[in-house]
PDB file of N, CA and C in Angstrom:
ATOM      1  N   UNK A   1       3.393  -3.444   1.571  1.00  0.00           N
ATOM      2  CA  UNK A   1       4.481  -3.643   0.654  1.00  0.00           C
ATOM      3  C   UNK A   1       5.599  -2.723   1.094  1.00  0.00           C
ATOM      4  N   UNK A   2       7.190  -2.982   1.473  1.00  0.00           N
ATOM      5  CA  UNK A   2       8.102  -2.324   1.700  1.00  0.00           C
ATOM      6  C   UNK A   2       8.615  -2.192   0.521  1.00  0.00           C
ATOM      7  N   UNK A   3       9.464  -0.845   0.040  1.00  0.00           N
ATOM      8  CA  UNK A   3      10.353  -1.228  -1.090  1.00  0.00           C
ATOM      9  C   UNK A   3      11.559   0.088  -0.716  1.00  0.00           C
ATOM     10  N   UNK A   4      12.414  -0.147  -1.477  1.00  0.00           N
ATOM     11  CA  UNK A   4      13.631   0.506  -0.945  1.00  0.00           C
ATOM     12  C   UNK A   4      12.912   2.178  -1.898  1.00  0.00           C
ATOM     13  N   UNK A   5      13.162   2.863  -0.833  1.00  0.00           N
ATOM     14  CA  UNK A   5      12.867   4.367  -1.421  1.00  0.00           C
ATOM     15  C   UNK A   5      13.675   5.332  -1.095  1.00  0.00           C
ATOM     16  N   UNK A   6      13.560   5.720   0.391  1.00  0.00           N
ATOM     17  CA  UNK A   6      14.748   6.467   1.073  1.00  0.00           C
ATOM     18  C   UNK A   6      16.378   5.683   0.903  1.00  0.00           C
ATOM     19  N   UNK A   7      17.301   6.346   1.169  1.00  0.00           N
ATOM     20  CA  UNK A   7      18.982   5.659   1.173  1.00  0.00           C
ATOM     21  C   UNK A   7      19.054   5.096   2.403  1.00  0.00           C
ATOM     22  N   UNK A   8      18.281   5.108   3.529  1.00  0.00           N
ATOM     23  CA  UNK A   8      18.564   4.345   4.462  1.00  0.00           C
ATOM     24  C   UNK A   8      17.741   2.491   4.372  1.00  0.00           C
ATOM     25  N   UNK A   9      17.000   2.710   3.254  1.00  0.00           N
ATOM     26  CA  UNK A   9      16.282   1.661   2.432  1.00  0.00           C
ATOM     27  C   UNK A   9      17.061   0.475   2.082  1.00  0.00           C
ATOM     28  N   UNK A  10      18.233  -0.316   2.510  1.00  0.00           N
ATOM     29  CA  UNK A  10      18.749  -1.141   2.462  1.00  0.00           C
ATOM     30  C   UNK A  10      18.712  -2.519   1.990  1.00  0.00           C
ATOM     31  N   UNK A  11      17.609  -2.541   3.107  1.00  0.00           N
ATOM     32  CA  UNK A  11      17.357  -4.590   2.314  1.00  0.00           C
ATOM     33  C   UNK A  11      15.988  -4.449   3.134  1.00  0.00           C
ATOM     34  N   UNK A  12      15.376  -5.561   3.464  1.00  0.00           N
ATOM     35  CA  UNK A  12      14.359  -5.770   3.589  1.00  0.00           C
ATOM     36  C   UNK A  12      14.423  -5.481   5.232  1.00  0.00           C
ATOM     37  N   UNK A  13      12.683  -5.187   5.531  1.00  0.00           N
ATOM     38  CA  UNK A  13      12.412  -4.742   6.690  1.00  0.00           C
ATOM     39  C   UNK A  13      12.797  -5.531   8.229  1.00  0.00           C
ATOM     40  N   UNK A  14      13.082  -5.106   9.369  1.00  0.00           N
ATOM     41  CA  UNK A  14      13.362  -6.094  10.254  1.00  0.00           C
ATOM     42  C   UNK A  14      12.084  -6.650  10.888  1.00  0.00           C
ATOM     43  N   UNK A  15      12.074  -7.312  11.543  1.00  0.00           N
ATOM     44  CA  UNK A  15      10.916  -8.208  12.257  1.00  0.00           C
ATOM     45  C   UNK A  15      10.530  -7.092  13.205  1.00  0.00           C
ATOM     46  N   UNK A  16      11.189  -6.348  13.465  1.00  0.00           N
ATOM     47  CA  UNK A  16      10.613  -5.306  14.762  1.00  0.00           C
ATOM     48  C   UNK A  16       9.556  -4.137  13.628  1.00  0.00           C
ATOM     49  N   UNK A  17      10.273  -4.002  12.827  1.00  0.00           N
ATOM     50  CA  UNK A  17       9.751  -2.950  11.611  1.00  0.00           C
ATOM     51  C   UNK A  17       8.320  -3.986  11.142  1.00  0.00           C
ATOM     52  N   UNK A  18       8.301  -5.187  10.734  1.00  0.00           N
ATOM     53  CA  UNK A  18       6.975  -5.695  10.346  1.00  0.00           C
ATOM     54  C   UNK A  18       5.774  -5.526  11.531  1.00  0.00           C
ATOM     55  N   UNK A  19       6.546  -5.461  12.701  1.00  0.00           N
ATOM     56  CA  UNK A  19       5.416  -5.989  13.939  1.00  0.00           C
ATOM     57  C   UNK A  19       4.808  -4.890  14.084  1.00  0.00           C
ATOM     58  N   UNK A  20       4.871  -3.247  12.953  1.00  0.00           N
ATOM     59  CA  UNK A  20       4.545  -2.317  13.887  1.00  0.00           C
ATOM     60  C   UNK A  20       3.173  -2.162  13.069  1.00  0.00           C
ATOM     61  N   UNK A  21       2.569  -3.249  11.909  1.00  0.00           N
ATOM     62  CA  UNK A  21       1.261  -3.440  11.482  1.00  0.00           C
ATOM     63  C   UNK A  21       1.048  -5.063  12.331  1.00  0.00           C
ATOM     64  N   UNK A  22       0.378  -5.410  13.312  1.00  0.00           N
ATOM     65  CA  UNK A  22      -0.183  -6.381  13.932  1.00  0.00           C
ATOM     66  C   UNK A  22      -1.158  -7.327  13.674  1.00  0.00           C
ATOM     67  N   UNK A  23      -1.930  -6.614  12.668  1.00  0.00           N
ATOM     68  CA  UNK A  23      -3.162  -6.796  12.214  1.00  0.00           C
ATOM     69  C   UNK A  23      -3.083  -7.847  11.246  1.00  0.00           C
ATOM     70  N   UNK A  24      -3.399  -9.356  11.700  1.00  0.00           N
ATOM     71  CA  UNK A  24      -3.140 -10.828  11.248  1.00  0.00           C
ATOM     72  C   UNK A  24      -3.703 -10.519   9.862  1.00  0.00           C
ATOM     73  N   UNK A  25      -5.269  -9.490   9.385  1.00  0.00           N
ATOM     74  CA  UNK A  25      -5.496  -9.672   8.475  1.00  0.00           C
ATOM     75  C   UNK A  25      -4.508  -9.024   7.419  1.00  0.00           C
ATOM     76  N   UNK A  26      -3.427  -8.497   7.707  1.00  0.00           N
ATOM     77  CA  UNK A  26      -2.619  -7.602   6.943  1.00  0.00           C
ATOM     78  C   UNK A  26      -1.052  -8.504   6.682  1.00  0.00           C
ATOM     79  N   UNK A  27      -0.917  -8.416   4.861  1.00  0.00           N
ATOM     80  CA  UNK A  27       0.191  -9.164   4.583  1.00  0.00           C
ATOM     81  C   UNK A  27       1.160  -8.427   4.157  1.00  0.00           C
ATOM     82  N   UNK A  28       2.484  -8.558   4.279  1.00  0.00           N
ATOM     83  CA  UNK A  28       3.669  -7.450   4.137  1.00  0.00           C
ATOM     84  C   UNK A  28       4.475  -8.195   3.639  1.00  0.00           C
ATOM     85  N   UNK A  29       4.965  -7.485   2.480  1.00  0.00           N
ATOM     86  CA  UNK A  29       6.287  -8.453   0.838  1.00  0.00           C
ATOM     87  C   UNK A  29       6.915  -6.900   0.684  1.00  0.00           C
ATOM     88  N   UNK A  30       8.403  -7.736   0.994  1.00  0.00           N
ATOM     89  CA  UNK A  30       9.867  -6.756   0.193  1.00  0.00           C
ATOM     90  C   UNK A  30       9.087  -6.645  -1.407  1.00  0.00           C
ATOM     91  N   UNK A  31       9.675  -5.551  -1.983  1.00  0.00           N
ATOM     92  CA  UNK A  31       9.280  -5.340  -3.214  1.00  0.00           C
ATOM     93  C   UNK A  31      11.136  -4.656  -3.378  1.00  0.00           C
ATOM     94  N   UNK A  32      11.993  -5.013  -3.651  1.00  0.00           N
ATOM     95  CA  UNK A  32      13.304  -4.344  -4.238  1.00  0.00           C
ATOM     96  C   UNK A  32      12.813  -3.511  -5.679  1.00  0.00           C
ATOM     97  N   UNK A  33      12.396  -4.163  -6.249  1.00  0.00           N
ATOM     98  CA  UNK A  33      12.502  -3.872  -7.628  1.00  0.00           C
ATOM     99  C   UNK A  33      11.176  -2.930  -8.078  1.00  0.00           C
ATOM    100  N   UNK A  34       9.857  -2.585  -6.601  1.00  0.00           N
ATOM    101  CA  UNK A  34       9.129  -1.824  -6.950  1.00  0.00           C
ATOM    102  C   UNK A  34       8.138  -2.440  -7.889  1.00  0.00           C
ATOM    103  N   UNK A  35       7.706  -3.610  -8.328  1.00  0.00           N
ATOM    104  CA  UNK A  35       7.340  -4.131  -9.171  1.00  0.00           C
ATOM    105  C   UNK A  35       5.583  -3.711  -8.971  1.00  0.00           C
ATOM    106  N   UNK A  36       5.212  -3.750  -7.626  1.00  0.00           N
ATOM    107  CA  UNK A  36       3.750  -3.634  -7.254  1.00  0.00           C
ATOM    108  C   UNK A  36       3.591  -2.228  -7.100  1.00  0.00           C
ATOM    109  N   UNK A  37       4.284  -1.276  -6.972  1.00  0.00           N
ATOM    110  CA  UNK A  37       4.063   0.380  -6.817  1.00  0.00           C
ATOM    111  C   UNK A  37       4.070   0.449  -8.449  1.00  0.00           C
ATOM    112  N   UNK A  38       4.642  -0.110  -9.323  1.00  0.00           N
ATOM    113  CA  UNK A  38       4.341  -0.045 -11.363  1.00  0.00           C
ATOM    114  C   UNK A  38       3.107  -0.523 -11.573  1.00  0.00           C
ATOM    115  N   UNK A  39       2.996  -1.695 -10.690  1.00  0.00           N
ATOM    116  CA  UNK A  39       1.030  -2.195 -11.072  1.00  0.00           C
ATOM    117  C   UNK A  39       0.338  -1.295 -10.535  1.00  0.00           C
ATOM    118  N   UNK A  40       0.425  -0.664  -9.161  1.00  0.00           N
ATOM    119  CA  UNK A  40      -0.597   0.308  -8.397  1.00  0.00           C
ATOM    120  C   UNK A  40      -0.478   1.601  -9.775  1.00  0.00           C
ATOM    121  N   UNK A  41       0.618   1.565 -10.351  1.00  0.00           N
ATOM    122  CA  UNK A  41       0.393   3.128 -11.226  1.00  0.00           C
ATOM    123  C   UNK A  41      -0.662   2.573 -12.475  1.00  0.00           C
ATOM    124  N   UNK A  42      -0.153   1.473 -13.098  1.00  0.00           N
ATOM    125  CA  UNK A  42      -1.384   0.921 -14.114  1.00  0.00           C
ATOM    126  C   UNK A  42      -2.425   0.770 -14.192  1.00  0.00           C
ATOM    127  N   UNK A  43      -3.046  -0.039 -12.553  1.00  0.00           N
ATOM    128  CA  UNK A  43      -4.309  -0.214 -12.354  1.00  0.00           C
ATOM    129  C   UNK A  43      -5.275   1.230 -12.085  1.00  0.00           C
ATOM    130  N   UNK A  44      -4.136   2.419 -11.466  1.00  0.00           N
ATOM    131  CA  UNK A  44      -5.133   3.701 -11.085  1.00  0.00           C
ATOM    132  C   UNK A  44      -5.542   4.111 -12.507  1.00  0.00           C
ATOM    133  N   UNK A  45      -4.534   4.110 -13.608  1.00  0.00           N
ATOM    134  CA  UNK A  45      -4.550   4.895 -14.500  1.00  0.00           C
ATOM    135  C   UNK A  45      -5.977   4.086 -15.710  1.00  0.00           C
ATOM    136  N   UNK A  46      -5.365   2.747 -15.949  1.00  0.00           N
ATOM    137  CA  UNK A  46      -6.781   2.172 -16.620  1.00  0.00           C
ATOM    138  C   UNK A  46      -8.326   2.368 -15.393  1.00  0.00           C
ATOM    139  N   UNK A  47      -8.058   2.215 -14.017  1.00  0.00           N
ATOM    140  CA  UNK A  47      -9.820   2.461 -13.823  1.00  0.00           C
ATOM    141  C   UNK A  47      -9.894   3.942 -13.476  1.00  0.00           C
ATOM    142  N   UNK A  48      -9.128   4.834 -13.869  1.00  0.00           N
ATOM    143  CA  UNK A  48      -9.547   6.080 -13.845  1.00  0.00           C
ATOM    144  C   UNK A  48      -9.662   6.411 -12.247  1.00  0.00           C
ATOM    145  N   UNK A  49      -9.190   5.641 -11.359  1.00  0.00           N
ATOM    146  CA  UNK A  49      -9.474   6.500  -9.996  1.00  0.00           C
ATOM    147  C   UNK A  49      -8.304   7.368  -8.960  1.00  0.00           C
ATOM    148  N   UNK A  50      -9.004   7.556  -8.631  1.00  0.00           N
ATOM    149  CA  UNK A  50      -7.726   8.469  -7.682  1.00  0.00           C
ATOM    150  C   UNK A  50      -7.090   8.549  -6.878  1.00  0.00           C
ATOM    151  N   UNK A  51      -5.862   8.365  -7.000  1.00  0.00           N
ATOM    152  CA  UNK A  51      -4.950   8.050  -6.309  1.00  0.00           C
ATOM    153  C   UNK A  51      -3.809   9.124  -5.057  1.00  0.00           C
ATOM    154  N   UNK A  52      -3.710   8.374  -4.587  1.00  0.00           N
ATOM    155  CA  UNK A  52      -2.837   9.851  -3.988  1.00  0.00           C
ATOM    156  C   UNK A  52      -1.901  10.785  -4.077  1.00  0.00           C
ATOM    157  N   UNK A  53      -2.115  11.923  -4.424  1.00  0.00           N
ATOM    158  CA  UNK A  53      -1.108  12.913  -5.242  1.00  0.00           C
ATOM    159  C   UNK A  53       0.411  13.139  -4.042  1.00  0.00           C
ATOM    160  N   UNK A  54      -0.419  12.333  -2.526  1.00  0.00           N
ATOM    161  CA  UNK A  54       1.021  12.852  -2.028  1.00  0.00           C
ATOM    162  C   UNK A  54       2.639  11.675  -1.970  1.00  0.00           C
ATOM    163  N   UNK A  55       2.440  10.884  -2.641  1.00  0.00           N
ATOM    164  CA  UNK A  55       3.301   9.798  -2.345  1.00  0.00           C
ATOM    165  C   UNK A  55       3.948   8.726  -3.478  1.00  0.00           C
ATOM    166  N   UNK A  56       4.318   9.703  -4.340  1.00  0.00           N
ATOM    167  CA  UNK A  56       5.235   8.981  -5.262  1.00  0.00           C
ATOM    168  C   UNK A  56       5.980   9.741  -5.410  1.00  0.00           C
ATOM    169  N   UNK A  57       7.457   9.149  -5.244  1.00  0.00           N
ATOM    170  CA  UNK A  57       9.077   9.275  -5.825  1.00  0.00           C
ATOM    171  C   UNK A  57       9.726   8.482  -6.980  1.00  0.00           C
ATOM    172  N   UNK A  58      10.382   9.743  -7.581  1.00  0.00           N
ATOM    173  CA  UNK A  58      10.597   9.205  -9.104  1.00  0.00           C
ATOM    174  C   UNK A  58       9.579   7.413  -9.336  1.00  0.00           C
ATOM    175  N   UNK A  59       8.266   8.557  -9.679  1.00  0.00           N
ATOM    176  CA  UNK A  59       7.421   7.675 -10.768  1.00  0.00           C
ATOM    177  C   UNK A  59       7.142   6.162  -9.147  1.00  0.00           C
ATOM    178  N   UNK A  60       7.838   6.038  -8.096  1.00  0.00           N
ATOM    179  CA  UNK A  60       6.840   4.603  -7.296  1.00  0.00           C
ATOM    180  C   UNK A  60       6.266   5.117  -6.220  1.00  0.00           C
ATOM    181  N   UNK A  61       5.315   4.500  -6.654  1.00  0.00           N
ATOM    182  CA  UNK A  61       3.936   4.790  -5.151  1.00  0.00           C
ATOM    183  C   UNK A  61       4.538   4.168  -3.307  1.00  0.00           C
ATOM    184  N   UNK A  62       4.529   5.205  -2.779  1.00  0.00           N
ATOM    185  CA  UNK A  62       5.210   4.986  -1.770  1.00  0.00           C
ATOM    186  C   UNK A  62       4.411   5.449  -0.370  1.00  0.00           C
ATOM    187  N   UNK A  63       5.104   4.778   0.969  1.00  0.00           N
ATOM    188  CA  UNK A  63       3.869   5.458   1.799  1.00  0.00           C
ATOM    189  C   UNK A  63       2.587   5.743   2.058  1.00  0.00           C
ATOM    190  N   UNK A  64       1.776   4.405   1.441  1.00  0.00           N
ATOM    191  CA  UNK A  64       0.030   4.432   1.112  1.00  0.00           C
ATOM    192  C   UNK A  64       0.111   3.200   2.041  1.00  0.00           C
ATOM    193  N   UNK A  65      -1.542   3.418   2.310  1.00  0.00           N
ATOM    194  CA  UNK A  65      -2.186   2.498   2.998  1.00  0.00           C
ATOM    195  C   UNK A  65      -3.029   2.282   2.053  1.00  0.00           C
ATOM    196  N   UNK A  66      -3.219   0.889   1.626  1.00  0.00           N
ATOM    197  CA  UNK A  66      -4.036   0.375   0.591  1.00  0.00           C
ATOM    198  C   UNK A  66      -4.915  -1.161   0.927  1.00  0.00           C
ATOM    199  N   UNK A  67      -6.286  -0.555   1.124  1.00  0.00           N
ATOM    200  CA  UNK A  67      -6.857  -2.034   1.724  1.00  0.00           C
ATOM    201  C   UNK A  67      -8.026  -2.770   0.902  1.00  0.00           C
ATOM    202  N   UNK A  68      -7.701  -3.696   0.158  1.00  0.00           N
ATOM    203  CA  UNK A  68      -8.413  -4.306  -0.537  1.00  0.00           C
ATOM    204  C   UNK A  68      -9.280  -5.600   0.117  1.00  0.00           C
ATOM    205  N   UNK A  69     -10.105  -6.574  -0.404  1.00  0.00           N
ATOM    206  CA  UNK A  69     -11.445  -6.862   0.715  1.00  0.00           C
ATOM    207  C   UNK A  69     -11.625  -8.153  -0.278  1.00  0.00           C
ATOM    208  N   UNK A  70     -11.474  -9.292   0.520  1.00  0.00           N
ATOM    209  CA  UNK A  70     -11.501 -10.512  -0.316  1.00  0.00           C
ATOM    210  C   UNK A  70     -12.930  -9.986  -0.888  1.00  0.00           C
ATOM    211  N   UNK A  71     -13.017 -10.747  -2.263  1.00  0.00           N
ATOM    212  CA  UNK A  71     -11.622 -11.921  -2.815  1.00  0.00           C
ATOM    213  C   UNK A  71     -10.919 -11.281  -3.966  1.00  0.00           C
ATOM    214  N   UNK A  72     -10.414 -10.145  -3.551  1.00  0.00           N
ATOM    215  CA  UNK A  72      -9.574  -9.303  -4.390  1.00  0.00           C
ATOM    216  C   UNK A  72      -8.421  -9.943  -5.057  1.00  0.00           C
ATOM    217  N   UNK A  73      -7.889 -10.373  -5.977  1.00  0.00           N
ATOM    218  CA  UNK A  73      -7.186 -11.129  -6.632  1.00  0.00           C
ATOM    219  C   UNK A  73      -5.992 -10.224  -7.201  1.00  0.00           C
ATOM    220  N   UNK A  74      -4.923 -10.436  -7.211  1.00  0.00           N
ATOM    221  CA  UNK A  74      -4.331  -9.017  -7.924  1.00  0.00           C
ATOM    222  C   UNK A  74      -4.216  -8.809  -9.394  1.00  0.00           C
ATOM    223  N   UNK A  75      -4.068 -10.269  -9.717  1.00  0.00           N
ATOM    224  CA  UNK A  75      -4.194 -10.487 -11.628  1.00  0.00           C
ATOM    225  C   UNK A  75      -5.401  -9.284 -12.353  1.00  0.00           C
ATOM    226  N   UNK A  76      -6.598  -9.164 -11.684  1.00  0.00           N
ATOM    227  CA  UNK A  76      -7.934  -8.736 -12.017  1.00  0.00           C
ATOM    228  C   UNK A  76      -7.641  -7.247 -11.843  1.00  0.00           C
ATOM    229  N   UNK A  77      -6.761  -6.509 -11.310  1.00  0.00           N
ATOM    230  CA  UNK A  77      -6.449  -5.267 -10.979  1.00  0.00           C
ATOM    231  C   UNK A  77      -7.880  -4.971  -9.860  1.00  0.00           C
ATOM    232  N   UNK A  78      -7.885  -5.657  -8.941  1.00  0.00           N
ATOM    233  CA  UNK A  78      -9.298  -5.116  -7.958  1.00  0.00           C
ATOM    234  C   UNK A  78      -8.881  -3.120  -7.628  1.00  0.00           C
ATOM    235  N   UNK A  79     -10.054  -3.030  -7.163  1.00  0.00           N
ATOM    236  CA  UNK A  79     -10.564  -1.653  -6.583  1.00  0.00           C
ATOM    237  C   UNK A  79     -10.456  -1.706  -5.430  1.00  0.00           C
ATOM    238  N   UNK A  80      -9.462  -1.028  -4.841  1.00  0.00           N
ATOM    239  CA  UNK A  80      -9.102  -0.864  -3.272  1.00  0.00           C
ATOM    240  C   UNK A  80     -10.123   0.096  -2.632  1.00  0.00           C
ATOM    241  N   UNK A  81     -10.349  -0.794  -1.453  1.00  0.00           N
ATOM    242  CA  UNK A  81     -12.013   0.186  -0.970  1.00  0.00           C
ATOM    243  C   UNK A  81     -11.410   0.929  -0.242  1.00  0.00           C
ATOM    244  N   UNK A  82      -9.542   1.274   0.009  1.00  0.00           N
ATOM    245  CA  UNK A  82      -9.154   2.169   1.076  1.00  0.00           C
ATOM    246  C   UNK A  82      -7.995   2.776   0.161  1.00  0.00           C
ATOM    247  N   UNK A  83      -7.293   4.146  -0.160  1.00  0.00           N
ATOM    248  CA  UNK A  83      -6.092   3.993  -0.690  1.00  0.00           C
ATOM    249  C   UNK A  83      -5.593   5.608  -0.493  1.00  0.00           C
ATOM    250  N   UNK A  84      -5.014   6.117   0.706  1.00  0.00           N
ATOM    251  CA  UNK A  84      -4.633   7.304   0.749  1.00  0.00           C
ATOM    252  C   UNK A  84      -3.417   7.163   1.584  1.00  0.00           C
ATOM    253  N   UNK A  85      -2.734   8.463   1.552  1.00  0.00           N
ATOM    254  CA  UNK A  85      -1.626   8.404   2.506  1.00  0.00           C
ATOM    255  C   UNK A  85      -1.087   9.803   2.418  1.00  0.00           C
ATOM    256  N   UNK A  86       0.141  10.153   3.453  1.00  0.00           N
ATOM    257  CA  UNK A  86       0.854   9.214   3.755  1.00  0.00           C
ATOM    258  C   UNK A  86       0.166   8.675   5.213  1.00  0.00           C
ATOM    259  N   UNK A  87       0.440   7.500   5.671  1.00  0.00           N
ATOM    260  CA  UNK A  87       0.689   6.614   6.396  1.00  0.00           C
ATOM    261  C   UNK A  87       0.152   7.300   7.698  1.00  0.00           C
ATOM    262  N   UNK A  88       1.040   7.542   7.892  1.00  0.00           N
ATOM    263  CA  UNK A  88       1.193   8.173   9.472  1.00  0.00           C
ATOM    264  C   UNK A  88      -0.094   9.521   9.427  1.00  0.00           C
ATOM    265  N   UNK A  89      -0.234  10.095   8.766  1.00  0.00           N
ATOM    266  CA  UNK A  89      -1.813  10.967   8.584  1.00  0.00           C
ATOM    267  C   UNK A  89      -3.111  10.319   8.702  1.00  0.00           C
ATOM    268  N   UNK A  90      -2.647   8.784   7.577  1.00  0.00           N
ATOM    269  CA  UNK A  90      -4.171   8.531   7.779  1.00  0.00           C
ATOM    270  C   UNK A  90      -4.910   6.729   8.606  1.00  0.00           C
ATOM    271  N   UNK A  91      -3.936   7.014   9.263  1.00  0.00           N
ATOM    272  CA  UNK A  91      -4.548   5.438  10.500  1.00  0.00           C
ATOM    273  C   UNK A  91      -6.012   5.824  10.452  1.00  0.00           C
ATOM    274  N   UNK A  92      -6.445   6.773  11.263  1.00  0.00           N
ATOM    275  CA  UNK A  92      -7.849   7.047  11.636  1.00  0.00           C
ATOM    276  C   UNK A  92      -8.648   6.636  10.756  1.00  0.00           C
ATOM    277  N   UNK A  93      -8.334   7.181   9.715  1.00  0.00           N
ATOM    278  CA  UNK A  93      -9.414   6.992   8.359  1.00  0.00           C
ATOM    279  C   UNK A  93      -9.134   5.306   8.416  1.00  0.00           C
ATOM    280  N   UNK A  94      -7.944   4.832   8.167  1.00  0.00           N
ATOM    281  CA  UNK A  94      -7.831   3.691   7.473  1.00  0.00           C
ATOM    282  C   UNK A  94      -8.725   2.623   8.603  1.00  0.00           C
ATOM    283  N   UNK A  95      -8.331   3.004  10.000  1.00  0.00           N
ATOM    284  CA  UNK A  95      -9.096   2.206  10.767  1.00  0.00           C
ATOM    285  C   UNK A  95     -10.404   2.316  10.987  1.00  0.00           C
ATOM    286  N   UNK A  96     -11.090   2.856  11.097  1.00  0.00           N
ATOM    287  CA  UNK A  96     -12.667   3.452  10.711  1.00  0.00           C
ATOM    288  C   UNK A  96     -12.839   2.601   9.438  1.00  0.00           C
ATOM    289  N   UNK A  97     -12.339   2.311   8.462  1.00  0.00           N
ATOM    290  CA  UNK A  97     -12.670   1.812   7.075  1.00  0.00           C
ATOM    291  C   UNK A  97     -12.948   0.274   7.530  1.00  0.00           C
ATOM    292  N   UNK A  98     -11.498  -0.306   8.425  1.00  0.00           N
ATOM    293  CA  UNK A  98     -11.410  -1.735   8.525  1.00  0.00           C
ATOM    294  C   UNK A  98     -12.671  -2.247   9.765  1.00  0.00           C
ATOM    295  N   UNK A  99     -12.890  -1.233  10.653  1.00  0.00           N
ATOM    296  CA  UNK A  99     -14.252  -1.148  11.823  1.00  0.00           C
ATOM    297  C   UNK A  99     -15.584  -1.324  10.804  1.00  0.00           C
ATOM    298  N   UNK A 100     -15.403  -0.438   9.924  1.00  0.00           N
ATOM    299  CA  UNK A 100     -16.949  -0.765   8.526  1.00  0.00           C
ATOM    300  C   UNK A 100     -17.063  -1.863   8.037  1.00  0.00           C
ATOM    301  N   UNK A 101     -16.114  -2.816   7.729  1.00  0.00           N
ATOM    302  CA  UNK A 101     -16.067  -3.982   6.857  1.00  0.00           C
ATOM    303  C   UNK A 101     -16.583  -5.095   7.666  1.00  0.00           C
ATOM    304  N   UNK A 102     -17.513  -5.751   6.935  1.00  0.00           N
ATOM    305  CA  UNK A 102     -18.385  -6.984   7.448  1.00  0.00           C
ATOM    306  C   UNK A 102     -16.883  -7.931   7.648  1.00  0.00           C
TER     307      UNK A 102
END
């Protein structure tokens, strides 16, 4: 999910900026309005889990790697079996996670 955070945050990402996740199983949506970093704060807070203390600006979740595992639905608020960041710290982990998954 991109969403405008920093001021150089303009409009939506370029095609060179999407290509730098490759990974066919991975889907990427403009969010302007932040709408899915307000659900990521709802869903941590009703299942009580923990989220990452390093990556929210004024109140939106930003800079996470978050990998959920069909048939995760988003209506249902699923349980992300991956969700830390920032980004650039945690490939290793995140890829080791996606190497585990049947």
């Amino acid at each position: 999910m991109w969403e405008p955070i920093l001021a150089t945050d303009w409009g939506s990402p370029s095609g060179s900026t999407l290509a730098r996740i490759p990974d066919s199983r991975a889907r990427q949506f403009w969010d302007p309005k932040h709408l899915v970093a307000q659900q990521l704060s709802r869903i941590a807070k009703e299942k009580a889990q923990a989220e990452p203390a390093c990556c929210v600006n004024k109140g939106n979740h930003w800079d996470e790697a978050i990998l959920y595992v069909p048939p995760a639905k988003w209506g249902e608020g699923p349980t992300p079996v991956f969700w830390s960041g920032p980004v650039v710290k945690v490939i290793p982990r995140l890829e080791s996670t996606l190497r585990e998954l049947p």
